[in-house]
Each structure stands twice: as structure tokens, then as C-alpha cells.
C-alpha atoms as a PDB file:
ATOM      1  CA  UNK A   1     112.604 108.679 103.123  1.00  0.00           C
ATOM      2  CA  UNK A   2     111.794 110.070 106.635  1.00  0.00           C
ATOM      3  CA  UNK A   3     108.518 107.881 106.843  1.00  0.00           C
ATOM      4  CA  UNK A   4     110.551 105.129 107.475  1.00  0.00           C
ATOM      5  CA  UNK A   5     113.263 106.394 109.039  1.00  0.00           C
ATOM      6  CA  UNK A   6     112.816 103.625 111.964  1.00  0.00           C
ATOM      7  CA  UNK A   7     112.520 100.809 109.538  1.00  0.00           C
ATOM      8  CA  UNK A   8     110.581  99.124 112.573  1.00  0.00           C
ATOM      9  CA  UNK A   9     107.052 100.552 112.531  1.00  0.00           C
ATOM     10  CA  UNK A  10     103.641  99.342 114.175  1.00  0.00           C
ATOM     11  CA  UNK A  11     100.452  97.379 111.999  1.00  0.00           C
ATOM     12  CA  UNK A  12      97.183  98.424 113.422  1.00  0.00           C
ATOM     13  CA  UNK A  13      94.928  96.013 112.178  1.00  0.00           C
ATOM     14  CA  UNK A  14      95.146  93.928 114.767  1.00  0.00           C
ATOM     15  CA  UNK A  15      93.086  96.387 116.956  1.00  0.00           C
ATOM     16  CA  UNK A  16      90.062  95.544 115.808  1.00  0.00           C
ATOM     17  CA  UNK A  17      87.948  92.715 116.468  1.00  0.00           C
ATOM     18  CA  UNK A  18      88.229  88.621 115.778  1.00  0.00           C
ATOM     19  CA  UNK A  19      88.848  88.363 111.947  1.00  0.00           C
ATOM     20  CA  UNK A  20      89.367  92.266 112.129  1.00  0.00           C
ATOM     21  CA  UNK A  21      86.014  93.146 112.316  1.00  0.00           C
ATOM     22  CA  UNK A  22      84.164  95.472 115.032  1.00  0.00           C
ATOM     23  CA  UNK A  23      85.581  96.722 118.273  1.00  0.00           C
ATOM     24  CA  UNK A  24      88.430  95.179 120.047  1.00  0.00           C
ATOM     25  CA  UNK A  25      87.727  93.569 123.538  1.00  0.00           C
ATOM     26  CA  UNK A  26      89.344  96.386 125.171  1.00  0.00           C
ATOM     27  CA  UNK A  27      89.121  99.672 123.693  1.00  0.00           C
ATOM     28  CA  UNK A  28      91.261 101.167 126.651  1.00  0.00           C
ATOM     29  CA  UNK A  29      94.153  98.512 125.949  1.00  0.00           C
ATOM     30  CA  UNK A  30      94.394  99.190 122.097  1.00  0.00           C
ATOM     31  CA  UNK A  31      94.547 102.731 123.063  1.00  0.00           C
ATOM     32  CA  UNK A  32      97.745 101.789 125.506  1.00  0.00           C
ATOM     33  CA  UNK A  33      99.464  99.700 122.448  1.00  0.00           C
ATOM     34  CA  UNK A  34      99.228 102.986 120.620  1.00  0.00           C
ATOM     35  CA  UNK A  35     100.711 105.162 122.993  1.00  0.00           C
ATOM     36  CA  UNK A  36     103.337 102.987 124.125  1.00  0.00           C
ATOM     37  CA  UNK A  37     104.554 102.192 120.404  1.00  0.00           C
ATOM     38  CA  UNK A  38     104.756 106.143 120.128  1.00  0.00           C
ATOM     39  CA  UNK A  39     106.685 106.290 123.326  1.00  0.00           C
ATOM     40  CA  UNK A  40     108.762 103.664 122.212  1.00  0.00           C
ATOM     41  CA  UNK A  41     109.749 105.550 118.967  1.00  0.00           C
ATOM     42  CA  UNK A  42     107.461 104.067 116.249  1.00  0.00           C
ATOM     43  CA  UNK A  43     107.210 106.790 113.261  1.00  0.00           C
ATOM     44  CA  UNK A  44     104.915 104.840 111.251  1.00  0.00           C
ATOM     45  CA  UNK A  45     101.527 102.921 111.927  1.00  0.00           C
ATOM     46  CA  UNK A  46     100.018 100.940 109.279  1.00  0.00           C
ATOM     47  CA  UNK A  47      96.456 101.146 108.747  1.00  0.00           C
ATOM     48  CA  UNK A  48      93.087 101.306 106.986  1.00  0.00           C
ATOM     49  CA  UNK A  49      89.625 102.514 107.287  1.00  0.00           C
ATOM     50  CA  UNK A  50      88.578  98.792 106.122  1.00  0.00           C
ATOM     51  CA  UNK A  51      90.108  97.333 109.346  1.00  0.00           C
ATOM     52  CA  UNK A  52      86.825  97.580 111.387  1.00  0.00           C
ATOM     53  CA  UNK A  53      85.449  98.960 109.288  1.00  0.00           C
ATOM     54  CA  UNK A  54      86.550 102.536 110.265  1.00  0.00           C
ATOM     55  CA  UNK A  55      87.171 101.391 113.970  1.00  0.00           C
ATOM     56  CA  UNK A  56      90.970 101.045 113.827  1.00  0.00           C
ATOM     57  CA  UNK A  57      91.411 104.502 112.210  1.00  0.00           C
ATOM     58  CA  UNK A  58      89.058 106.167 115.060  1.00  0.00           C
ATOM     59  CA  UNK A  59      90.770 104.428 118.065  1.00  0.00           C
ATOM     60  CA  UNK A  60      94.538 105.340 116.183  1.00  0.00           C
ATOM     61  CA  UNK A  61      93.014 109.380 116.295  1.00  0.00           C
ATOM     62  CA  UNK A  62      91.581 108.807 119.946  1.00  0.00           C
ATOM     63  CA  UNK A  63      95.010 107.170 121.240  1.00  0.00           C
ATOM     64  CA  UNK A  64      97.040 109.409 119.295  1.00  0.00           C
ATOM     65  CA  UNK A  65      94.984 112.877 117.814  1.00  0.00           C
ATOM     66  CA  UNK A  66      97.166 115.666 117.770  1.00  0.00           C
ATOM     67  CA  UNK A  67      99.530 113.884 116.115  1.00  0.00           C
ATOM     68  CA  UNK A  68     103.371 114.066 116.998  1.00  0.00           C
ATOM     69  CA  UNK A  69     105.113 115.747 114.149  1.00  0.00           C
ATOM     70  CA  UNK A  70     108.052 112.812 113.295  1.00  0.00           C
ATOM     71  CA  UNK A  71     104.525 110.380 112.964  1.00  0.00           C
ATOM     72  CA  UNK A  72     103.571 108.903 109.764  1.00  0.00           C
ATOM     73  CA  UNK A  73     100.106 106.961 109.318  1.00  0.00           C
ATOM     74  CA  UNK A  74     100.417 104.491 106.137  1.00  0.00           C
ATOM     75  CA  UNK A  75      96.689 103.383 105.076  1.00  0.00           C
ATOM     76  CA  UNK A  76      95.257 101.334 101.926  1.00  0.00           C
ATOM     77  CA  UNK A  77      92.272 101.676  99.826  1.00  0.00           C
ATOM     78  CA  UNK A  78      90.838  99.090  97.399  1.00  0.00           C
ATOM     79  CA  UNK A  79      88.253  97.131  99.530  1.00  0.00           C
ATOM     80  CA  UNK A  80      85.137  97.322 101.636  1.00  0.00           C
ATOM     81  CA  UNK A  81      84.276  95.074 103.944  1.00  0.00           C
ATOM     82  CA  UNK A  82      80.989  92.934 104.008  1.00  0.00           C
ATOM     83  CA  UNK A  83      78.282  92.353 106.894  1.00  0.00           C
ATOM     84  CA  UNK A  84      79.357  89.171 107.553  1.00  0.00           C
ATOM     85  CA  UNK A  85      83.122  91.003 107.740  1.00  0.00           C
ATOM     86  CA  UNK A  86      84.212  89.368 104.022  1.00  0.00           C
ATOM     87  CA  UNK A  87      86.710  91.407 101.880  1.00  0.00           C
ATOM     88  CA  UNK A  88      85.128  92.649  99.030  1.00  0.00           C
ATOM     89  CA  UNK A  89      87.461  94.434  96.028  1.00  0.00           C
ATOM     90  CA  UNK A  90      86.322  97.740  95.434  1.00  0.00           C
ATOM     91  CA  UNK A  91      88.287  99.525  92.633  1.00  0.00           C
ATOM     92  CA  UNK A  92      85.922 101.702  91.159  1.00  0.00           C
ATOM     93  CA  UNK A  93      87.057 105.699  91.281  1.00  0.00           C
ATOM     94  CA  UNK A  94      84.407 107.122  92.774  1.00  0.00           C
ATOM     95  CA  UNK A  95      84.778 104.851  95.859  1.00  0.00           C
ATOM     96  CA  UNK A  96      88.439 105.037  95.900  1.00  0.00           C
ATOM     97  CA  UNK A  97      88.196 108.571  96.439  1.00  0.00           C
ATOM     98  CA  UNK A  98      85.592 108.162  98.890  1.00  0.00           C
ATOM     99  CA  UNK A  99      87.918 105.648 100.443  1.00  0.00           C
ATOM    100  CA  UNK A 100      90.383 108.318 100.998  1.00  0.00           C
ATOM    101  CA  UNK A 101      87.864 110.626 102.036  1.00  0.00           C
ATOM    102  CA  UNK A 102      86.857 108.316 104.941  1.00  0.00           C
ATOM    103  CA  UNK A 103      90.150 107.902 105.941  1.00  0.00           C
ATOM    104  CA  UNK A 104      90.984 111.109 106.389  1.00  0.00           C
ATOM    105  CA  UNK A 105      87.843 112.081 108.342  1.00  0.00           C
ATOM    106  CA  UNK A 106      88.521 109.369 110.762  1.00  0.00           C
ATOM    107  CA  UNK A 107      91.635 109.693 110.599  1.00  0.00           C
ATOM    108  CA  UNK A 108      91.159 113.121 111.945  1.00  0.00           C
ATOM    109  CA  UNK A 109      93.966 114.360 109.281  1.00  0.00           C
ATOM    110  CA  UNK A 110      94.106 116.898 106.477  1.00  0.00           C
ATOM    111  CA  UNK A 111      96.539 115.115 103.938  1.00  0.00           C
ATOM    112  CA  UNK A 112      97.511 111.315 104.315  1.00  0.00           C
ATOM    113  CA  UNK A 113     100.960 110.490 104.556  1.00  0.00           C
ATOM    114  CA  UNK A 114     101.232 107.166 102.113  1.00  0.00           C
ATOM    115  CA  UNK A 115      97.753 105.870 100.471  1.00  0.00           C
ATOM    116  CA  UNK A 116      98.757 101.947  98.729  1.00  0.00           C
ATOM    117  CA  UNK A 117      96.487 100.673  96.530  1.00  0.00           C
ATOM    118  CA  UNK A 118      95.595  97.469  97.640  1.00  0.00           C
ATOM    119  CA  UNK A 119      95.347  95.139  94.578  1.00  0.00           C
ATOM    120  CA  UNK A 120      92.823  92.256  94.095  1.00  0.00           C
ATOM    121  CA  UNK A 121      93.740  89.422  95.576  1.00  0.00           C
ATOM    122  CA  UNK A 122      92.111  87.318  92.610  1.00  0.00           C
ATOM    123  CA  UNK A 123      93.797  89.633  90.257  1.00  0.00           C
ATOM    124  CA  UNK A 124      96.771  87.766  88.177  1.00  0.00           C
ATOM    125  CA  UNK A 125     100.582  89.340  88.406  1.00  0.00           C
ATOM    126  CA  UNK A 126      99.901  91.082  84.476  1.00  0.00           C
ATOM    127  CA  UNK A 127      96.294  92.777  85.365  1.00  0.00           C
ATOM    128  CA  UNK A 128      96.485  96.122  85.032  1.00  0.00           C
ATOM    129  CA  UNK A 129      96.214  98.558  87.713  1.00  0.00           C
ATOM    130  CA  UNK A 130      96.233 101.657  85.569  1.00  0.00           C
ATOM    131  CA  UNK A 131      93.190 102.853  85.928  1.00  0.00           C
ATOM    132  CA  UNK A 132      92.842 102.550  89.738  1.00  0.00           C
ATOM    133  CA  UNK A 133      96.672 104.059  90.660  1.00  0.00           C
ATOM    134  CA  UNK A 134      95.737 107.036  88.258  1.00  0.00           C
ATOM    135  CA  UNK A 135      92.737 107.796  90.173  1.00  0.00           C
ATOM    136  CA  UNK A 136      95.045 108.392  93.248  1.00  0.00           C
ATOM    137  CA  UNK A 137      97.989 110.065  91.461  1.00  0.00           C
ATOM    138  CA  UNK A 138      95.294 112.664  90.667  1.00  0.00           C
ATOM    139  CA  UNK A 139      94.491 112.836  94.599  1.00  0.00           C
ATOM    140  CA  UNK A 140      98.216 113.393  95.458  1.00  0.00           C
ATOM    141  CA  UNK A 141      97.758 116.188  92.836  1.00  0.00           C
ATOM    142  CA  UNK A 142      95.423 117.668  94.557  1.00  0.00           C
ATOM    143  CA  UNK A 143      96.917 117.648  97.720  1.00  0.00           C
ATOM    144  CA  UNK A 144      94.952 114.934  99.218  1.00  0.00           C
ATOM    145  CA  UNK A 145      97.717 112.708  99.926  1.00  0.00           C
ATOM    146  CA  UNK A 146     101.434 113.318  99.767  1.00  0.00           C
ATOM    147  CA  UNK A 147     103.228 109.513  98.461  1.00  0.00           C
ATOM    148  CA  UNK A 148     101.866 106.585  97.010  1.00  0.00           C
ATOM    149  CA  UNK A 149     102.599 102.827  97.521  1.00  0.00           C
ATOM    150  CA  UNK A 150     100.914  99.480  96.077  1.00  0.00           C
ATOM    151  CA  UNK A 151      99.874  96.542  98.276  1.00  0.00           C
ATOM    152  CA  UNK A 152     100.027  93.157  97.173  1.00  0.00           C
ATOM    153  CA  UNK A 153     101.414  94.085  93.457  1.00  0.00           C
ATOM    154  CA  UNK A 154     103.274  92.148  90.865  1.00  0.00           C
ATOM    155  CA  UNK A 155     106.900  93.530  89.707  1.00  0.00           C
ATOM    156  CA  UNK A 156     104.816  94.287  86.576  1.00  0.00           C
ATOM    157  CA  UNK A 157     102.231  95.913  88.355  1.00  0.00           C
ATOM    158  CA  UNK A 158     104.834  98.201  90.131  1.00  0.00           C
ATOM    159  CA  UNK A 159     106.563  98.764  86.991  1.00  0.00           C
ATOM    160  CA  UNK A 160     103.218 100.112  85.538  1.00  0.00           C
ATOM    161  CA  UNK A 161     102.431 102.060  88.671  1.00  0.00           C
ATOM    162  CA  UNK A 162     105.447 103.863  88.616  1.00  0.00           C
ATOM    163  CA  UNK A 163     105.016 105.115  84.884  1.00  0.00           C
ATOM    164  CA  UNK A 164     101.831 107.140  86.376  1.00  0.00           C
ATOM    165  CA  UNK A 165     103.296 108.631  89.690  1.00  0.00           C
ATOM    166  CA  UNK A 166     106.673 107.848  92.100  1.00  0.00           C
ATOM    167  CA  UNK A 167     105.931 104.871  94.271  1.00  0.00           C
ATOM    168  CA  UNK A 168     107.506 104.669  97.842  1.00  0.00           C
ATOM    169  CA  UNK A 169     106.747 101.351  98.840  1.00  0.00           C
ATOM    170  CA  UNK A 170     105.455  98.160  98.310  1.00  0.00           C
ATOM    171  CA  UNK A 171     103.364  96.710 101.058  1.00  0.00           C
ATOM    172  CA  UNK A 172     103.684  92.713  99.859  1.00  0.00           C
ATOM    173  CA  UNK A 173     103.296  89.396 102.238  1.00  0.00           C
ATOM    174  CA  UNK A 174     106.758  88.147 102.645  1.00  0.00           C
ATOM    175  CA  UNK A 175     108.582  86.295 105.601  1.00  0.00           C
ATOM    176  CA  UNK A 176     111.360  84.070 106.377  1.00  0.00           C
ATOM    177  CA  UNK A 177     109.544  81.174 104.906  1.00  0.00           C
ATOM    178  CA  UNK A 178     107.205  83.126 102.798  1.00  0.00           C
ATOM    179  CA  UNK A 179     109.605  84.224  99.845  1.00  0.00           C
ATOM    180  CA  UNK A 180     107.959  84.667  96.613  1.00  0.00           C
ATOM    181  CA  UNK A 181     109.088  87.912  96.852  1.00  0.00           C
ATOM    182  CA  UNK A 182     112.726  87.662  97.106  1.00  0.00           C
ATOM    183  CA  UNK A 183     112.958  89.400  93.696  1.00  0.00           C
ATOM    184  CA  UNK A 184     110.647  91.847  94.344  1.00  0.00           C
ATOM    185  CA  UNK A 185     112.538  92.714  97.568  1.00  0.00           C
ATOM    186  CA  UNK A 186     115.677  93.255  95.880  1.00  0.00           C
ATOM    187  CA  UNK A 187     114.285  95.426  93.356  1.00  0.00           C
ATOM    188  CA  UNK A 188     113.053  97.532  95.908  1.00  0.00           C
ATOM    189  CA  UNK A 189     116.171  97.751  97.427  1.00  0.00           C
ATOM    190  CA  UNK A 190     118.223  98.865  94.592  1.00  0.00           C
ATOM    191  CA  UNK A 191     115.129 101.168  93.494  1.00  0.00           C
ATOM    192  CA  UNK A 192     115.551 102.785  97.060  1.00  0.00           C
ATOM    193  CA  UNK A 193     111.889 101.809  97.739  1.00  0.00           C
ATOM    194  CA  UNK A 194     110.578 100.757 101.419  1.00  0.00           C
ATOM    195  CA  UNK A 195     109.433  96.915 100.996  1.00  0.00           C
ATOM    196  CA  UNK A 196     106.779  96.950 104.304  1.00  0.00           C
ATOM    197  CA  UNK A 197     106.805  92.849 104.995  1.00  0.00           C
ATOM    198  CA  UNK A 198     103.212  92.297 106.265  1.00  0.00           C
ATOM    199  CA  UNK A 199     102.881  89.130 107.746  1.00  0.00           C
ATOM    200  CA  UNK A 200     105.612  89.413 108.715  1.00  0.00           C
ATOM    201  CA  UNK A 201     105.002  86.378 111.945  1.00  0.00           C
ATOM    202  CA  UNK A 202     103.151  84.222 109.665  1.00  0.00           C
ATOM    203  CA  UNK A 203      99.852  86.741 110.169  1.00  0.00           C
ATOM    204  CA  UNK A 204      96.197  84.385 111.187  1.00  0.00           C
ATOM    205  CA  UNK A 205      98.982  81.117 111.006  1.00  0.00           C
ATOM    206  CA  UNK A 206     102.019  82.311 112.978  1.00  0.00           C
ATOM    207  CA  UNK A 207     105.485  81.024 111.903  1.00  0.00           C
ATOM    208  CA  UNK A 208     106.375  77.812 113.573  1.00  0.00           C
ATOM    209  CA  UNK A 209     109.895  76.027 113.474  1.00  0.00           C
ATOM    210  CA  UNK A 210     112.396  74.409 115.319  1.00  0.00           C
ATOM    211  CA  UNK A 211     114.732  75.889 113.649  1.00  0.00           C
ATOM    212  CA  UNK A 212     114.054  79.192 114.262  1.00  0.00           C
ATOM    213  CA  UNK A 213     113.268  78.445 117.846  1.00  0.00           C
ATOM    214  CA  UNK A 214     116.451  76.559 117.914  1.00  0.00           C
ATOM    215  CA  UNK A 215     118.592  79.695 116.688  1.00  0.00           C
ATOM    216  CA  UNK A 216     116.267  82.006 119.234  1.00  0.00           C
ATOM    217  CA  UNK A 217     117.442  79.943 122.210  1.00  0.00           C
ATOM    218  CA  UNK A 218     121.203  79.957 121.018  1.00  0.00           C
ATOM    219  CA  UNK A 219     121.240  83.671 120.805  1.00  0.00           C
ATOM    220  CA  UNK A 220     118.527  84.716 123.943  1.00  0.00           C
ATOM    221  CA  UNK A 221     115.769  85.734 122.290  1.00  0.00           C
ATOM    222  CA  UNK A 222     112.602  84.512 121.423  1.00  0.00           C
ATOM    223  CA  UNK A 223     111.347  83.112 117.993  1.00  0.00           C
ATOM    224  CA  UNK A 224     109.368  86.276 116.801  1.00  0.00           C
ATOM    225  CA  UNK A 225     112.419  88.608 117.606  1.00  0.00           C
ATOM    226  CA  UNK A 226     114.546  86.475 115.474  1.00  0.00           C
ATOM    227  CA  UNK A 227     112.014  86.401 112.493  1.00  0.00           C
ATOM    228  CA  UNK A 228     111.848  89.969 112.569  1.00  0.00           C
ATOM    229  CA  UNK A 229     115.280  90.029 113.063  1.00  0.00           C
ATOM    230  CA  UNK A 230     116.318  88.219 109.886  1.00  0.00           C
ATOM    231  CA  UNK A 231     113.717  90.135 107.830  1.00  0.00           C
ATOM    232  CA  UNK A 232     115.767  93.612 109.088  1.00  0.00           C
ATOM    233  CA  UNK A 233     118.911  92.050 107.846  1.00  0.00           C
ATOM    234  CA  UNK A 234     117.775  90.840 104.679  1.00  0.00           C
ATOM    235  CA  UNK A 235     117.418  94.195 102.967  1.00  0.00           C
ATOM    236  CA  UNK A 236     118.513  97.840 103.887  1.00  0.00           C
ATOM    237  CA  UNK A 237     114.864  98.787 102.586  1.00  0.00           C
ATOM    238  CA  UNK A 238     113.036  96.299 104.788  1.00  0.00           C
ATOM    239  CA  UNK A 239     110.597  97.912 106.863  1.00  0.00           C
ATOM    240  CA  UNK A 240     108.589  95.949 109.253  1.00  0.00           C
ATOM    241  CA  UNK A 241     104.765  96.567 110.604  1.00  0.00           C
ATOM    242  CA  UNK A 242     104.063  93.382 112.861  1.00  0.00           C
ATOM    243  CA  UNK A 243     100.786  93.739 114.425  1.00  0.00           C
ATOM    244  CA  UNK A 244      99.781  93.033 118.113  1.00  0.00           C
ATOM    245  CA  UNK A 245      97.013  93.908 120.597  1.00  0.00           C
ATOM    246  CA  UNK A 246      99.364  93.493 123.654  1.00  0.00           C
ATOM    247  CA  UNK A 247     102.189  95.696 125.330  1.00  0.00           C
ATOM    248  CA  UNK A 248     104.128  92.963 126.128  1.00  0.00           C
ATOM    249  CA  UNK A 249     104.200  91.639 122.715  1.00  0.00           C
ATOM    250  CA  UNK A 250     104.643  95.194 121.217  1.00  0.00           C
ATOM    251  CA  UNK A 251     107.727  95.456 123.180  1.00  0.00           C
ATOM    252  CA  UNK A 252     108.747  92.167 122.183  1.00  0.00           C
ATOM    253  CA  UNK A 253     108.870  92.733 118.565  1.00  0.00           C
ATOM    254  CA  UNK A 254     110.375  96.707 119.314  1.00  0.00           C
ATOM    255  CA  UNK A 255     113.505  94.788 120.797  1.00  0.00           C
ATOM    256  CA  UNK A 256     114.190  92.790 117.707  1.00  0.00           C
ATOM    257  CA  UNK A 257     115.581  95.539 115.833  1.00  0.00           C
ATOM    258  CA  UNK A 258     118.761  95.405 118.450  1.00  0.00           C
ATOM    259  CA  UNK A 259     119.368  91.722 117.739  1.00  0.00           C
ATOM    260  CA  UNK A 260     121.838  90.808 115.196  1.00  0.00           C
ATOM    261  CA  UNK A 261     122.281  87.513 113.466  1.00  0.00           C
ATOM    262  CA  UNK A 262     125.140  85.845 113.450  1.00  0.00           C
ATOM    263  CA  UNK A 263     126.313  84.738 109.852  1.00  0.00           C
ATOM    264  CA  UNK A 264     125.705  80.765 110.612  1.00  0.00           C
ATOM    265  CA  UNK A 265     121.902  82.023 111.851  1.00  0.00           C
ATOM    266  CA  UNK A 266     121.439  83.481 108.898  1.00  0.00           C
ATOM    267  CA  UNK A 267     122.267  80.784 107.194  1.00  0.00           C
ATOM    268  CA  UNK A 268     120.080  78.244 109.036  1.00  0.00           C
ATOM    269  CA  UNK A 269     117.303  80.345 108.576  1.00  0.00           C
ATOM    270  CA  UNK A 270     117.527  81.059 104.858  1.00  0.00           C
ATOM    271  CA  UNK A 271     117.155  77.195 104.123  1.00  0.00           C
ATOM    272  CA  UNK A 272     113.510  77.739 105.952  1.00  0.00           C
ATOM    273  CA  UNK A 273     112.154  78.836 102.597  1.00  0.00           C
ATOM    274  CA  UNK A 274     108.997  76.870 101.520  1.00  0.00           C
ATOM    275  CA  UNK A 275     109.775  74.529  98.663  1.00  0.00           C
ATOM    276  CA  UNK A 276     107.477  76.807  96.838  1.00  0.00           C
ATOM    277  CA  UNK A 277     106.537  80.334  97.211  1.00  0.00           C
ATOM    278  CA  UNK A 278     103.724  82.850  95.869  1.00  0.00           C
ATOM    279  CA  UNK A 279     105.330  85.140  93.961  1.00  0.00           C
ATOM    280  CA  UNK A 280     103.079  87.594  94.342  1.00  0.00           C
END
């Protein structure tokens, strides 16, 4: 799918304030990790108007507004954010069209790229998402958005999604010791459906280990690179949307999709797993 074409895109979210909520510190520098990801040939930017709220999306169209033509803005509905900045579920129709609605007006866009439905977190792995995914199928009908994806779904939940409309990928927390999902991520793969890894560094608790810093100073890179690294290599349909509000780091994490892992890396890092996983 030419969304992900570069399998190594950008995540926004981190653009917005402490505990992503409000403006950033420095408008002008989130603008700069914008326009240097774009420069650096980043196709896709993950997003949402509930990052802010609404503050991400208006700095992405201020950074980026027109839009080049080869890039693709991913967003997520299913939430709303409280005034003390808590995450509060918000599944009902009328607001999940109003959720797209927002998007695209701050957005600045006609027709969003990818919409995922981002499922309760307190939901279990056999809730149904029927009635929410059908609400957006019938916005891609009408024009309002061209693919759809889930966020945080079950394999049962996908399974149910795609009965109601195609889904191109699932948006799930996964990294090289997070791997509850190591089923899900092959299904994906064989399905020919983009698995975005969020979290990808561990997210608000960034991956530590000696072991991955010990395999980052064998091969000359840093930690991070070889994280992302190893997620890139673990399926074809990996595609990765670390966050950052700095240059340097953003061209930190660009670099690791030159670095390949030697087979005995690989192996050393797969035995990182957690002893147990969410499999969510």
C-alpha cells in the first residue's frame, strides 16, 4: 500500500505538551521536526485531533499545509480528552463522526487518508466493536475518509472489523520486549496488513537494557536505532511511527532503517521478551 511505502514514518503526538496536553514549549521547533521528517522522506505522520486536544493536528497543517502529494496523515478517533488532560472513551456515533469532522478541519484536509478506531482500553479482547467500525465504514462511503485501521484491537476484534469494511492496519503497542502481539503481527503479515508498532521505544518508560545497549555498541549505533532496527526486521509489514520533539533525535531514529542486524543480534535480542506479555 503506498501509505506505507517507507515503512519508517513519523508519530506526532509527541508535539504537544507534558502528558500530551496543550502547546509544546516551542511551537517554532515542532514546526522544524515536521519539516525536516518531510525533507528526510517520511510519507506518513501519525496523528490525532485528541493529542492536544486539536493542537498537534493544527501545528502538522501550519508546518506542513499544502500538503506534498506522496504524504499520508494517519489519525484515530475514539476518545476525548478531559480538563485535567485524562483519556476519556468516546464511542458514541454522533461524536465519532464529529471526531472526523474535527480532524479534517484542523487538519486543513478534504478526505483523511487512514481513520483507526481507537478501542477502549478497558474493553476485553471479545467486546465488540461493531457498532463503532460501522459508523466509519459508512464515512469511507461517503467519501470522508479513504482506508480504515483499528488501534489497540484484539485478533477477534480485527477479525470482526474486517467483516464490515477492508482494514489496512493495525496500530497495536508492541516492542522488542513488549510482545503480546507476536501473533497478531504475523497475521498481519501474511494478511498483507501494515502492523504500525506504537511505542515502539518503550513510549512514557523508554526501553532500557544492557543487552540492547550491549549489541548497539558492537554494531555502532545507539540503543534506539537498534530497537527500531529489530522491529523493521521482524516483519515485512512492520511499520514504525516513533515519536520525538527533537531534530536530532528524529534523525536518529530516520537512520535506523539502514542498520541491519546481524543474525546473533537478533538472536540476543529476541530473548529480551518479558516473561509475560499483554496480548492485546
Amino acid at each position: 500500500m503506498d501509505i506505507f511505502t517507507n515503512r519508517m514514518g513519523y508519530g506526532a503526538m509527541q508535539l504537544a505538551g507534558p502528558n500530551v496536553f496543550g502547546p509544546p514549549r516551542d511551537r517554532d521547533a515542532a514546526i522544524a521536526v515536521l519539516r525536516t521528517a518531510v525533507e528526510l522522506g517520511v510519507t506518513h505522520i501519525d496523528t490525532s485531533d485528541f493529542y492536544g486536544p486539536a493542537v498537534v493536528n493544527e501545528i502538522i497543517r501550519e508546518a506542513l499545509h499544502p500538503y506534498p502529494a506522496d504524504l499520508h496523515i494517519v489519525t484515530k478517533v475514539g476518545a476525548r480528552r478531559g480538563a485535567d488532560g485524562s483519556w476519556l472513551p468516546s464511542h458514541e456515533a454522533a461524536d465519532l463522526r464529529a471526531q472526523v469532522h474535527e480532524n479534517l478541519d484542523h487538519l486543513g484536509l478534504d478526505v483523511l487518508d487512514v481513520v483507526n478506531l481507537r478501542v477502549n482500553a478497558e474493553s476485553r479482547p471479545d467486546d465488540s466493536i461493531a457498532a463503532e467500525f460501522t459508523t466509519l465504514a459508512e464515512l469511507r462511503e461517503a467519501g470522508l475518509i479513504r482506508h480504515l485501521g483499528v488501534s489497540g484491537a484484539s485478533d477477534q476484534q480485527l477479525t470482526e472489523a474486517q467483516s464490515i469494511a477492508p482494514v489496512v492496519t493495525v496500530q497495536n503497542l508492541y516492542n522488542v520486549v513488549n510482545r503480546g502481539d507476536d501473533a497478531l503481527v504475523d497475521r498481519t503479515a501474511k494478511e498483507g496488513i501494515a502492523y504500525a508498532a506504537f511505542f515502539p521505544l518503550g513510549g512514557f518508560t523508554p526501553l532500557q537494557s544492557g543487552t540492547l545497549s550491549a549489541v548497539a555498541d558492537r554494531l555502532g549505533a545507539t540503543p534506539h536505532q537498534v530497537a527500531l532496527a529489530w522491529l523493521l526486521q521482524r516483519s515485512p509489514t512492520m511499520v514504525l511511527i516513533p515519536g520525538t520533539s527533537s531534530v536530532a533525535h528524529l534523525r536518529e531514529n530516520l537512520a535506523a532503517a539502514e542498520l541491519v542486524l546481524p543474525a546473533d543480534a537478533v538472536a540476543e535480542l529476541n530473548a529480551l521478551a518479558a516473561p509475560t506479555g499483554t496480548p492485546r
